[in-house]
C-alpha atoms as a PDB file:
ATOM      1  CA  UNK A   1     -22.632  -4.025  17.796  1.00  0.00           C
ATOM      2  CA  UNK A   2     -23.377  -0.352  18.801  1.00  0.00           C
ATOM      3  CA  UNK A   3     -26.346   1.305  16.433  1.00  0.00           C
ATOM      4  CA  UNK A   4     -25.313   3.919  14.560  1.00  0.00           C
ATOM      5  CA  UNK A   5     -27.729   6.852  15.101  1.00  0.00           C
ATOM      6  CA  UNK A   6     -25.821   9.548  13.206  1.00  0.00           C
ATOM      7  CA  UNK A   7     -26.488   7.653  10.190  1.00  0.00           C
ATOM      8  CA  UNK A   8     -29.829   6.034  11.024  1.00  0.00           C
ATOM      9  CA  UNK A   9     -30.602  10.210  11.793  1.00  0.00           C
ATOM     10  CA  UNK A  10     -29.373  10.959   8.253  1.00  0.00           C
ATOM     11  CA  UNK A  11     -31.130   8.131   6.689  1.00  0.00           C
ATOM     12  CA  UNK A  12     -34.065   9.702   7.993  1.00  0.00           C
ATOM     13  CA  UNK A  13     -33.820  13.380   6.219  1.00  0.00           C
ATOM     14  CA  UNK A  14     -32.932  11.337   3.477  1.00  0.00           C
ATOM     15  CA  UNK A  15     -36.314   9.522   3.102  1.00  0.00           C
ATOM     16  CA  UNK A  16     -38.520  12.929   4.472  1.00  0.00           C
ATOM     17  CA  UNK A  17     -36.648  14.353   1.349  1.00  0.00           C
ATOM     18  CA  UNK A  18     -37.994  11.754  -0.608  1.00  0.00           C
ATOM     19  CA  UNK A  19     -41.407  11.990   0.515  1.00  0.00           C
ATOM     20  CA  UNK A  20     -41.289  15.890  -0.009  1.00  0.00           C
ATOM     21  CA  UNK A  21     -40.413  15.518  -3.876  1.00  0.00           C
ATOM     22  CA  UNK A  22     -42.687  13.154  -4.316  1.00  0.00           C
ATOM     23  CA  UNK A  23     -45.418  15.213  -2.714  1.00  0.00           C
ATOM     24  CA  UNK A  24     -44.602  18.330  -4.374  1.00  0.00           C
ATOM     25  CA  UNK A  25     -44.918  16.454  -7.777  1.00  0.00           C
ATOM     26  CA  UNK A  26     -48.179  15.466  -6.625  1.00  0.00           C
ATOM     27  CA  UNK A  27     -47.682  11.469  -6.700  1.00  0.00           C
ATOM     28  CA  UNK A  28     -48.853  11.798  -2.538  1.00  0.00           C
ATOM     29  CA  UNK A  29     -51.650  13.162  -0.616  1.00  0.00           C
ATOM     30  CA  UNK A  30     -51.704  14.899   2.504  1.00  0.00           C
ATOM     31  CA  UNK A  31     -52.772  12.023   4.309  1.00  0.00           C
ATOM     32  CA  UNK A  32     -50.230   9.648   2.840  1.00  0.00           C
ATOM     33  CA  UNK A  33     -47.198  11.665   3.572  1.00  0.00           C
ATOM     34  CA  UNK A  34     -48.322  11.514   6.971  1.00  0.00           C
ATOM     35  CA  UNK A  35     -48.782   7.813   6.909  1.00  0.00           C
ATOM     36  CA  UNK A  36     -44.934   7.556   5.505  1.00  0.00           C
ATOM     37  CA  UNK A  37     -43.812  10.342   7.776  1.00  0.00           C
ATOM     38  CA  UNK A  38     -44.822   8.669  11.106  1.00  0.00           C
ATOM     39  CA  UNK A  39     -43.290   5.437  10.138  1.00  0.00           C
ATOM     40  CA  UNK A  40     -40.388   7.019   9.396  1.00  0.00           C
ATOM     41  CA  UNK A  41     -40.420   8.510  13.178  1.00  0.00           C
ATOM     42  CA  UNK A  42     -41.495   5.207  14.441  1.00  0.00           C
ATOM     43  CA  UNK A  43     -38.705   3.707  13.178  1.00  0.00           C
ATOM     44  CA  UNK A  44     -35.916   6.475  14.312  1.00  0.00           C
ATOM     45  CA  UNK A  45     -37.113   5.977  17.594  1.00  0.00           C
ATOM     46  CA  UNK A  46     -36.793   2.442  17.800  1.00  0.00           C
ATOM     47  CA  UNK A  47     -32.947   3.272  16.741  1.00  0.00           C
ATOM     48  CA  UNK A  48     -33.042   5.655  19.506  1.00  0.00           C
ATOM     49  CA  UNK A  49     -34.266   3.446  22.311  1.00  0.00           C
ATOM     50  CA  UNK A  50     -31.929   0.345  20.981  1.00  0.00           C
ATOM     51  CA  UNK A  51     -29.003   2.661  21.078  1.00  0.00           C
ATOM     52  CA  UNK A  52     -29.552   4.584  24.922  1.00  0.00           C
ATOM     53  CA  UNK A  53     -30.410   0.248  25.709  1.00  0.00           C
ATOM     54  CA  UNK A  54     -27.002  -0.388  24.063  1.00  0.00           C
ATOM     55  CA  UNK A  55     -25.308   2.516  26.174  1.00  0.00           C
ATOM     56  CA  UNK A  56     -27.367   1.177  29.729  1.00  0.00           C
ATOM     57  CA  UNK A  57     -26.053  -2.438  29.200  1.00  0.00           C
ATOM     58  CA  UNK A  58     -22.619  -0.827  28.449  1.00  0.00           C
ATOM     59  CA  UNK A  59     -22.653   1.550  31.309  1.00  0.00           C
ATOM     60  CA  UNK A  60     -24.179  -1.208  33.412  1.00  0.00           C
ATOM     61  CA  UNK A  61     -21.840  -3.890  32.407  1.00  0.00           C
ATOM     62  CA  UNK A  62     -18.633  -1.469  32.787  1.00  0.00           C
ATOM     63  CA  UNK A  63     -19.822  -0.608  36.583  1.00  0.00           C
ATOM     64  CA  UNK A  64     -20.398  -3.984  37.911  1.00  0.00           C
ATOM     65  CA  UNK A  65     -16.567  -5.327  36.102  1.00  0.00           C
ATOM     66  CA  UNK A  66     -15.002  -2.148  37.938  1.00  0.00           C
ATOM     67  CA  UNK A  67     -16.812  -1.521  40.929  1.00  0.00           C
ATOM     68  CA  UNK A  68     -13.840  -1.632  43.538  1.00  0.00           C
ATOM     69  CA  UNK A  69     -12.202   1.207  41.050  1.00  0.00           C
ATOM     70  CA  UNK A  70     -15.128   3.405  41.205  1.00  0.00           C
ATOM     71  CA  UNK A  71     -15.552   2.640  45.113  1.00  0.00           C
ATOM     72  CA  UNK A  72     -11.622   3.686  45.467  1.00  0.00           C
ATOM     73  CA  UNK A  73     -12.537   6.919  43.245  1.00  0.00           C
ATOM     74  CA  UNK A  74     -15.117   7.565  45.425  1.00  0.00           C
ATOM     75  CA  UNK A  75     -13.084   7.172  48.745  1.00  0.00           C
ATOM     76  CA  UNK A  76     -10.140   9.441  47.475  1.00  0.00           C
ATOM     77  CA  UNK A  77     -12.900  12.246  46.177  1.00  0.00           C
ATOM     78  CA  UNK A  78     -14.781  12.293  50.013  1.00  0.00           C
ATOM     79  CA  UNK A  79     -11.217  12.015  51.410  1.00  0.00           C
ATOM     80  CA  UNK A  80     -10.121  15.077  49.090  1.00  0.00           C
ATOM     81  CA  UNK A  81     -13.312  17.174  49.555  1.00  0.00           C
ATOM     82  CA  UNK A  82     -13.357  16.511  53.300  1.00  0.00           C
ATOM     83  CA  UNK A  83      -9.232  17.872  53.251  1.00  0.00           C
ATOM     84  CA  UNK A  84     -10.466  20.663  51.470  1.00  0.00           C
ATOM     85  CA  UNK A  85     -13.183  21.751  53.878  1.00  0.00           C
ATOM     86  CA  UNK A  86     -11.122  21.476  56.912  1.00  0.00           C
ATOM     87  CA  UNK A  87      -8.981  23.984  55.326  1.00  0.00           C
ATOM     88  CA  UNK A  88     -10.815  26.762  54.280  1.00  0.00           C
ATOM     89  CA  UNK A  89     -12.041  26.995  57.597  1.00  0.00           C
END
């Protein structure tokens, strides 16, 4: 299943809204908000990494099931580039 990031981001400015109001009504300290505030990063980046190691394994799987495509694409692009220099000059 592919993490969602947009809404794990939004979840985010959700609770650093939360911890805002409650500091401005004085039920946090200083030192507290920053206690809730780096878990709250900690945890966004852990979405972060599982999602770009959810895009790698994609990436990675998608290469190695169409490897003779992308070698083909390759070919025709060297073949096409090569055609190209030969006549500009």
């Amino acid at each position: 299943m592919f993490p969602n990031l947009f809404e794990a981001t939004t979840e985010y400015w959700q609770q650093l809204d939360k911890i805002e109001s409650r500091y401005k009504q004085g039920e946090l300290s200083p030192e507290e908000v920053d206690r809730e505030v780096e878990m709250l990063m900690k945890q966004l980046g852990e979405k972060r990494r599982e999602s770009l190691r959810f895009f790698r394994d994609s990436l990675s799987r998608w290469i190695s099931t169409h490897t003779e495509l992308l070698i083909g694409f390759v070919f025709v692009l060297m073949v096409a580039y090569s055609w190209m220099l030969t006549m500009n000059n």
